[in-house]
Protein backbone atom coordinates (compact mmCIF):
# COMPACT_ATOMS: atom_id res chain seq x y z
CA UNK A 1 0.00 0.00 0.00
CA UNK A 2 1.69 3.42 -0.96
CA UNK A 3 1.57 6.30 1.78
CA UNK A 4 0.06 9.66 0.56
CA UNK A 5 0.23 12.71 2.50
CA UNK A 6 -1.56 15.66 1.51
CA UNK A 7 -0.84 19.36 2.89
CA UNK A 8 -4.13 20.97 3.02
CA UNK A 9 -8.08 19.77 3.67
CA UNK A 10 -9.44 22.84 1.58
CA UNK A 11 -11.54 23.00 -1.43
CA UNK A 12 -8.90 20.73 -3.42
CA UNK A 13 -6.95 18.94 -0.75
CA UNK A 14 -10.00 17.55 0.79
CA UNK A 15 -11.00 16.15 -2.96
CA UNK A 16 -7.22 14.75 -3.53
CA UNK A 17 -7.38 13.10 -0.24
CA UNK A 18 -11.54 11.30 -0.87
CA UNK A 19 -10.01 10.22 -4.09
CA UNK A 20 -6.78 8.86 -2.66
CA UNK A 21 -8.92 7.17 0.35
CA UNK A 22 -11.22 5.52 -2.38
CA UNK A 23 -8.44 4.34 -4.17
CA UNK A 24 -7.62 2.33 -1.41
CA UNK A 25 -4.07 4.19 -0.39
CA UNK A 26 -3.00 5.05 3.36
CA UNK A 27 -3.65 8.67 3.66
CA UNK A 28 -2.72 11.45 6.02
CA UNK A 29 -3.98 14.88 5.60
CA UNK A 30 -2.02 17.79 7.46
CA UNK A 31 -3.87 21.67 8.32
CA UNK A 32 -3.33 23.49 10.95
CA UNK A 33 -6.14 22.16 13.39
CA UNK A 34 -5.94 18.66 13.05
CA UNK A 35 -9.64 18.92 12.20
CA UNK A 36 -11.47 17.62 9.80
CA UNK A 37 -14.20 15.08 8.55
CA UNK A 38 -12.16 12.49 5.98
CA UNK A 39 -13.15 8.88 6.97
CA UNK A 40 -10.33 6.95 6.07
CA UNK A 41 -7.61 9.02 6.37
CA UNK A 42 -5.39 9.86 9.38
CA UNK A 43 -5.33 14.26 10.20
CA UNK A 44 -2.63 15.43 11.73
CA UNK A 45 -2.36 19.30 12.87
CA UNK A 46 1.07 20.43 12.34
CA UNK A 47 2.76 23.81 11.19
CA UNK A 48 3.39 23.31 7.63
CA UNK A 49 6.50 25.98 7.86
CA UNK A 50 8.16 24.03 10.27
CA UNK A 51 10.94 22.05 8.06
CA UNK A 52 10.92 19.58 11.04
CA UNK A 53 7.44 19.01 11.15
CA UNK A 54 7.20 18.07 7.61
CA UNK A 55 9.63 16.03 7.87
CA UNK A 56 8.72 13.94 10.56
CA UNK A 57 5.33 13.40 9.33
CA UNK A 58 6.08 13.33 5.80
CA UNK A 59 8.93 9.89 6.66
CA UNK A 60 7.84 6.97 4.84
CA UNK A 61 5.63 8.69 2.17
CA UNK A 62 5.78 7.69 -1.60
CA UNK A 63 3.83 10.64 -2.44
CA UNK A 64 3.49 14.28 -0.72
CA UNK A 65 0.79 16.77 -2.42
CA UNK A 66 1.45 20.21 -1.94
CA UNK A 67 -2.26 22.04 -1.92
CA UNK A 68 -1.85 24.87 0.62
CA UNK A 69 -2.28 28.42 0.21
CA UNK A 70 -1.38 31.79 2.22
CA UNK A 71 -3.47 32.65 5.04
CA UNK A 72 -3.17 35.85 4.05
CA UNK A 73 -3.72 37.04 0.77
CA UNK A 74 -2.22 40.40 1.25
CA UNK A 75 0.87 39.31 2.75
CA UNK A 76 1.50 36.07 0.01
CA UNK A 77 5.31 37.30 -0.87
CA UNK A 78 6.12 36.25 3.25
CA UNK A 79 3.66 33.34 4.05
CA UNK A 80 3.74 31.32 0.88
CA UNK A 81 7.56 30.62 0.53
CA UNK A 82 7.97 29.05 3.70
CA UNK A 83 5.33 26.94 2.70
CA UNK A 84 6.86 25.78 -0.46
CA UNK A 85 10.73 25.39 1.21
CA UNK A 86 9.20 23.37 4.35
CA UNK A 87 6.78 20.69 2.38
CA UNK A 88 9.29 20.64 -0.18
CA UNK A 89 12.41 19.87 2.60
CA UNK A 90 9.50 17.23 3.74
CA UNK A 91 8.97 15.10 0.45
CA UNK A 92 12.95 15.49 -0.24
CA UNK A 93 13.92 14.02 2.68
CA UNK A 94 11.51 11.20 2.95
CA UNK A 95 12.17 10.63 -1.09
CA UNK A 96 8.63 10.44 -1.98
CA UNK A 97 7.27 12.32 -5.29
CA UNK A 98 6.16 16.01 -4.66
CA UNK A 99 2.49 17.02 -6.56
CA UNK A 100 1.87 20.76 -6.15
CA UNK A 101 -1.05 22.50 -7.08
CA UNK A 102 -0.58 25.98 -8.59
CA UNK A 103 -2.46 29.00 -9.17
CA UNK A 104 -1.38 32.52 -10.65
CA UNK A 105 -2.56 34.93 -8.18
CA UNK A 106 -3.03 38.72 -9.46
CA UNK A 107 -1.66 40.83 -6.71
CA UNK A 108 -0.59 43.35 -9.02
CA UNK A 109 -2.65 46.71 -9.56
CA UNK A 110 -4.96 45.68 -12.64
CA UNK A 111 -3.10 47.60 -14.94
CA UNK A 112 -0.06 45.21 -14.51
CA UNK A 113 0.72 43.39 -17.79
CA UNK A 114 1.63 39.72 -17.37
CA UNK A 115 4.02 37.98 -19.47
CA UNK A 116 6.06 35.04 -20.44
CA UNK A 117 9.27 35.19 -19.70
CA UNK A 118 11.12 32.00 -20.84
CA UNK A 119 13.90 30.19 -18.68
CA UNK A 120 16.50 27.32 -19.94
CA UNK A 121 14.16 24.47 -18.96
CA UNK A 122 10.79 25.91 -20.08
CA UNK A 123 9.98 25.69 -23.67
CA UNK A 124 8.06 28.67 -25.26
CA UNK A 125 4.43 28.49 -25.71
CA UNK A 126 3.34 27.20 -28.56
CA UNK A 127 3.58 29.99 -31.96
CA UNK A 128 -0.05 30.61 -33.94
CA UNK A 129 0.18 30.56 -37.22
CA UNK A 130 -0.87 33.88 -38.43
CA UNK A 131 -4.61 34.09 -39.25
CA UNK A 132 -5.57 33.56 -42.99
CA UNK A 133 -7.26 36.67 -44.96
């Protein structure tokens, strides 16, 4: 039986963890209460910025799933990179595969322009050929 453990009960880390449960794999889901209604799976309150704590609970996994978010929007430059470094210091050190969800999150004034900015191990997006007249 392969050992999941999922950082986060939210909106999606509740639905990763159901799935995982149905699927028959040992699961432990990790928030910051300890709380939460997943039959099947094992929740475990623990500071997810503690490198420590995600380690210890994180030993043994074959998968960790990275579905956390900032607390607080407004201050996502300080809360979410501790996040990242801890659970990712977790799933290195216990070996297991590392499955992050993602999200672009506008904090910029709406007049900011995104872009693409390439870097050596992301190819460019794909070109469109120009439209026929």
């Amino acid at each position: 039986m392969t050992r999941h453990v999922v950082f986060g009960t939210g909106q999606v880390g509740r639905l990763v963890v159901e799935q995982l449960v149905h699927s028959g794999a040992q699961v432990v889901a990790v928030n910051r209460t300890g709380r939460a209604s997943l039959p099947g799976a094992d929740v475990v309150a623990g500071d997810a910025t503690d490198p420590a704590f995600t380690t210890q609970v994180t030993a043994g996994a074959d998968v960790v799933y990275f579905c956390l978010n900032a607390v607080n929007y407004a201050r996502w430059a300080e809360e979410f990179p501790p996040l990242q470094s801890a659970v990712l210091a977790g799933a290195a050190a216990a070996g297991a595969r590392l499955v992050v969800l993602d999200n672009l999150t506008a904090t910029d004034p709406p007049t900011a322009v995104l872009s693409w900015k390439p870097c050596r191990h992301t190819p460019p997006p794909p070109r469109r050929p120009p439209a026929r007249r």
